[in-house]
C-alpha atoms as a PDB file:
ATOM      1  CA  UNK A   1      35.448 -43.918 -55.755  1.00  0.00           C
ATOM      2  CA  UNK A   2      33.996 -45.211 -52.661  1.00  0.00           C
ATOM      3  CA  UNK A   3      32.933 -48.940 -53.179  1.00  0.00           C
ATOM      4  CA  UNK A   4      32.257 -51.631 -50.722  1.00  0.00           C
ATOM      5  CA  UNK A   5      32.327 -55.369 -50.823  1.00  0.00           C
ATOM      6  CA  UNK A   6      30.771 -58.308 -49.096  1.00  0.00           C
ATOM      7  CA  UNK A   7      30.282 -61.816 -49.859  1.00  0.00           C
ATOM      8  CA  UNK A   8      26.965 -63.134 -50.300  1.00  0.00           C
ATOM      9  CA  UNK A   9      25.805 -66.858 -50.645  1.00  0.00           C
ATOM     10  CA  UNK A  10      24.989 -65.084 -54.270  1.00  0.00           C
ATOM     11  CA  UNK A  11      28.594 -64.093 -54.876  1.00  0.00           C
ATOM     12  CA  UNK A  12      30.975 -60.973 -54.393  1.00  0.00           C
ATOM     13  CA  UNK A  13      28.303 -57.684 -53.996  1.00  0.00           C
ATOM     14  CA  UNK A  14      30.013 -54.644 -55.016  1.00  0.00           C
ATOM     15  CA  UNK A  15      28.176 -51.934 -53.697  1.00  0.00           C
ATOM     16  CA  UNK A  16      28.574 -48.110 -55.065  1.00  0.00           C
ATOM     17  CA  UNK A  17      28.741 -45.664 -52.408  1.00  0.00           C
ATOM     18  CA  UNK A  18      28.504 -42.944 -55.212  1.00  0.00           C
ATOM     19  CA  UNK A  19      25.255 -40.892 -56.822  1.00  0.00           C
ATOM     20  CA  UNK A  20      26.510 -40.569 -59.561  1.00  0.00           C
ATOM     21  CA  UNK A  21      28.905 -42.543 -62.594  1.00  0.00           C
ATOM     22  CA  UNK A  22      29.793 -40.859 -65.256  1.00  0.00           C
ATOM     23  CA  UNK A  23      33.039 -39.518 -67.003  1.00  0.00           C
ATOM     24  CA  UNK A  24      34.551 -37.227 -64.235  1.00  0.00           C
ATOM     25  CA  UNK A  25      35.181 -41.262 -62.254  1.00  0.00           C
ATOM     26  CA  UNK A  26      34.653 -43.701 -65.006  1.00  0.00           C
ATOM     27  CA  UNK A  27      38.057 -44.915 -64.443  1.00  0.00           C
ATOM     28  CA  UNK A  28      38.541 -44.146 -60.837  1.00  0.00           C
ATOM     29  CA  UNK A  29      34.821 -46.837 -60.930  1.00  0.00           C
ATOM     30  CA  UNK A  30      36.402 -49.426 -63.161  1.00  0.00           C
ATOM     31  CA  UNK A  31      39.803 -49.794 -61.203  1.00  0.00           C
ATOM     32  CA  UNK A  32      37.787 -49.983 -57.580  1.00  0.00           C
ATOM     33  CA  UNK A  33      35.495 -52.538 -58.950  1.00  0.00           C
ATOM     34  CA  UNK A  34      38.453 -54.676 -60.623  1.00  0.00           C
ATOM     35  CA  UNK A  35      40.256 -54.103 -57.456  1.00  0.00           C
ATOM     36  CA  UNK A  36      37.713 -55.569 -55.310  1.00  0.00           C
ATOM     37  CA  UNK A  37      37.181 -58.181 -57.648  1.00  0.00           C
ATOM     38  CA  UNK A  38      40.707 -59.127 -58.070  1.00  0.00           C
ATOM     39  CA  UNK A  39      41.511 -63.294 -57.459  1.00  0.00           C
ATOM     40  CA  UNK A  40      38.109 -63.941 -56.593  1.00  0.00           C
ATOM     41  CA  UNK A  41      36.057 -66.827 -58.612  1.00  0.00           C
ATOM     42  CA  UNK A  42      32.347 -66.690 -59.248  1.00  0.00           C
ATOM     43  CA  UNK A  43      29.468 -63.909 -59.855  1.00  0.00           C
ATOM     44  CA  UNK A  44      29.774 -60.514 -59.039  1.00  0.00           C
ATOM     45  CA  UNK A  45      27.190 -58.137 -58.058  1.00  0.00           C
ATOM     46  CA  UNK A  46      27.498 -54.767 -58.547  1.00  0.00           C
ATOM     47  CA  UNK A  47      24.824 -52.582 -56.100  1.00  0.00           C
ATOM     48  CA  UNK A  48      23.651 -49.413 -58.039  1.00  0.00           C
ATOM     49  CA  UNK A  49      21.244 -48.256 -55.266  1.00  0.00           C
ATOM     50  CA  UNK A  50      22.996 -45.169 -54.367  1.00  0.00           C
ATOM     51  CA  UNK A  51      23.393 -44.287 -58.060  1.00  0.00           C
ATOM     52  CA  UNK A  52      21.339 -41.414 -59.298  1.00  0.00           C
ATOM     53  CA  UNK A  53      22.869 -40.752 -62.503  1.00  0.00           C
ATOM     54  CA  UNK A  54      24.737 -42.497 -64.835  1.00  0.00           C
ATOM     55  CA  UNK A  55      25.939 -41.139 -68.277  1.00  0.00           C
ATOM     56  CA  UNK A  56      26.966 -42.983 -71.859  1.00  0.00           C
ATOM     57  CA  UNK A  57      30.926 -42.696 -69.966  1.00  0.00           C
ATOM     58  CA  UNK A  58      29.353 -44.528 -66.638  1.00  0.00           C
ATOM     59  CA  UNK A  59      27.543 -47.112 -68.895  1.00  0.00           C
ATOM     60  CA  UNK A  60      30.874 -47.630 -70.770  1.00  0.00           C
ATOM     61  CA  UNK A  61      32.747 -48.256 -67.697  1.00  0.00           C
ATOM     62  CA  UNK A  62      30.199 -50.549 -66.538  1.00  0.00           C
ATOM     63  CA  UNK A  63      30.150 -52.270 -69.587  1.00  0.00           C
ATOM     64  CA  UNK A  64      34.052 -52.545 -69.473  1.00  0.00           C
ATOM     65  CA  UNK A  65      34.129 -53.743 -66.217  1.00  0.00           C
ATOM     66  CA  UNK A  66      31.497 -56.944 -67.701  1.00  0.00           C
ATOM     67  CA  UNK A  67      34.311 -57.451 -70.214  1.00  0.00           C
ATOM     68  CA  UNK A  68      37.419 -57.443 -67.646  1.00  0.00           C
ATOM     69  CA  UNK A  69      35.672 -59.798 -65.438  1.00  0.00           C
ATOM     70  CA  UNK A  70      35.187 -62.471 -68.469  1.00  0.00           C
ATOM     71  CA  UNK A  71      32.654 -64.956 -68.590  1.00  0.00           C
ATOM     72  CA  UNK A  72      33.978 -67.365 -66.267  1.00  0.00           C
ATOM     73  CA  UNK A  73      32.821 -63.761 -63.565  1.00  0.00           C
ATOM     74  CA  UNK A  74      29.647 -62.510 -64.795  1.00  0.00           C
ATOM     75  CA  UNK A  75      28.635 -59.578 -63.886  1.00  0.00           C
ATOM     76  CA  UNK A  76      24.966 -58.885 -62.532  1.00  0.00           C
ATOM     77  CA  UNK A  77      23.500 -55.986 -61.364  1.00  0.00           C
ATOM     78  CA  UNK A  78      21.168 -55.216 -58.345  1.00  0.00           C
ATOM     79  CA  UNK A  79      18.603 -52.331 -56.911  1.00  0.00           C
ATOM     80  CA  UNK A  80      19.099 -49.638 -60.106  1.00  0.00           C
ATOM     81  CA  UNK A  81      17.585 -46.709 -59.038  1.00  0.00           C
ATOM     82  CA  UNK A  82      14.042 -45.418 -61.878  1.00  0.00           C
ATOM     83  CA  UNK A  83      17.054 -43.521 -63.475  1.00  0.00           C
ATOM     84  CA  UNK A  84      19.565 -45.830 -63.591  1.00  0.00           C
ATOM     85  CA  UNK A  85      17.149 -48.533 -64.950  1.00  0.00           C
ATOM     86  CA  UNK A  86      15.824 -45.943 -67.881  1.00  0.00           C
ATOM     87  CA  UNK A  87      19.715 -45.612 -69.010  1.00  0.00           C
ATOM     88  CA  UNK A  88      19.972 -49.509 -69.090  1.00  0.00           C
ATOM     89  CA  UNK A  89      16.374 -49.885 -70.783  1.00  0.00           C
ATOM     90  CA  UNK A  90      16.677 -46.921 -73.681  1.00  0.00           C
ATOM     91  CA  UNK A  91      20.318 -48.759 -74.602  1.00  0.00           C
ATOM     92  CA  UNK A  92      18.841 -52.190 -74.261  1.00  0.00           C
ATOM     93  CA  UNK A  93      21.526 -52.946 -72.203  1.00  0.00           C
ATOM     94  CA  UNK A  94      18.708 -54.551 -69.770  1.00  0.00           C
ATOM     95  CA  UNK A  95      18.943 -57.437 -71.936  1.00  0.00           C
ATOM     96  CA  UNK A  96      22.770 -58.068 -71.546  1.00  0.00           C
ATOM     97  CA  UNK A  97      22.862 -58.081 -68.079  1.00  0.00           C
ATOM     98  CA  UNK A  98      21.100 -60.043 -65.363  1.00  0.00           C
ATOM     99  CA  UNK A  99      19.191 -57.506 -63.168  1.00  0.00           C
ATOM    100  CA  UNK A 100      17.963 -58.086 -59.506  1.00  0.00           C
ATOM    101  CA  UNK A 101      15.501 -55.748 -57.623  1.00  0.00           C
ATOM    102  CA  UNK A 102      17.621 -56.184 -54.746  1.00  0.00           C
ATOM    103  CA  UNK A 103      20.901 -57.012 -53.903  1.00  0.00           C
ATOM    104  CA  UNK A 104      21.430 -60.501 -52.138  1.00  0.00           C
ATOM    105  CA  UNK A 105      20.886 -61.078 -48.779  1.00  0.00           C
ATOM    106  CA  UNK A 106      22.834 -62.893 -45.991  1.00  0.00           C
ATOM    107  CA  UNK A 107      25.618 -60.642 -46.683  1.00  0.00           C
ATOM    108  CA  UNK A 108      29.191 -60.839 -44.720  1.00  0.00           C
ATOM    109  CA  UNK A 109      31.336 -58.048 -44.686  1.00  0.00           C
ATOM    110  CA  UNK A 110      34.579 -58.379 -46.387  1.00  0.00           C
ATOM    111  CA  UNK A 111      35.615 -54.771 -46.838  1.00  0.00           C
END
């Protein structure tokens, strides 16, 4: 899974370098993102603006990743592609998460 990570005045920005999350690298996605979000305090913010597809497995994973972090990390998510969005819409999941347009800016490059 090809993931990047910078910190923002926002938080941690995970961005995924990936069109598409669904079963085939639900896992592979849920141990990058914990991995890049391992020791670190505060919000995370996971970029979906590559991300073209994302099935009920992808969702999952996304959803797991929200409950690893805890609430003491939440999880918000930034630039969902028309796609993307629909998934989180149609499962109402757009009203458990905190969704930006765009991801933060003033980002430095951490990895």
């Amino acid at each position: 899974m090809d993931i990047t990570s910078s910190q923002t005045a926002a938080g941690l920005l995970i961005k995924v370098n990936e069109h598409r999350i669904d079963a085939a690298v639900a896992i592979e996605f849920k141990e990058a993102v914990r991995g890049a979000a391992d020791g670190l305090e505060g919000t995370v913010i996971l970029d979906l603006g590559n991300v073209t597809f994302l099935d009920s497995s992808g969702l999952g994973a996304v959803v797991a990743v929200m409950k690893l972090l805890g609430p003491q990390r939440p999880l918000h998510l930034a630039a969902l592609t028309p796609p993307v969005a629909k998934v989180f819409r149609l499962t109402r999941m757009d009203s458990i998460f905190t969704i930006h347009l765009h991801p933060p800016c003033g980002i430095k490059a951490t990895g």
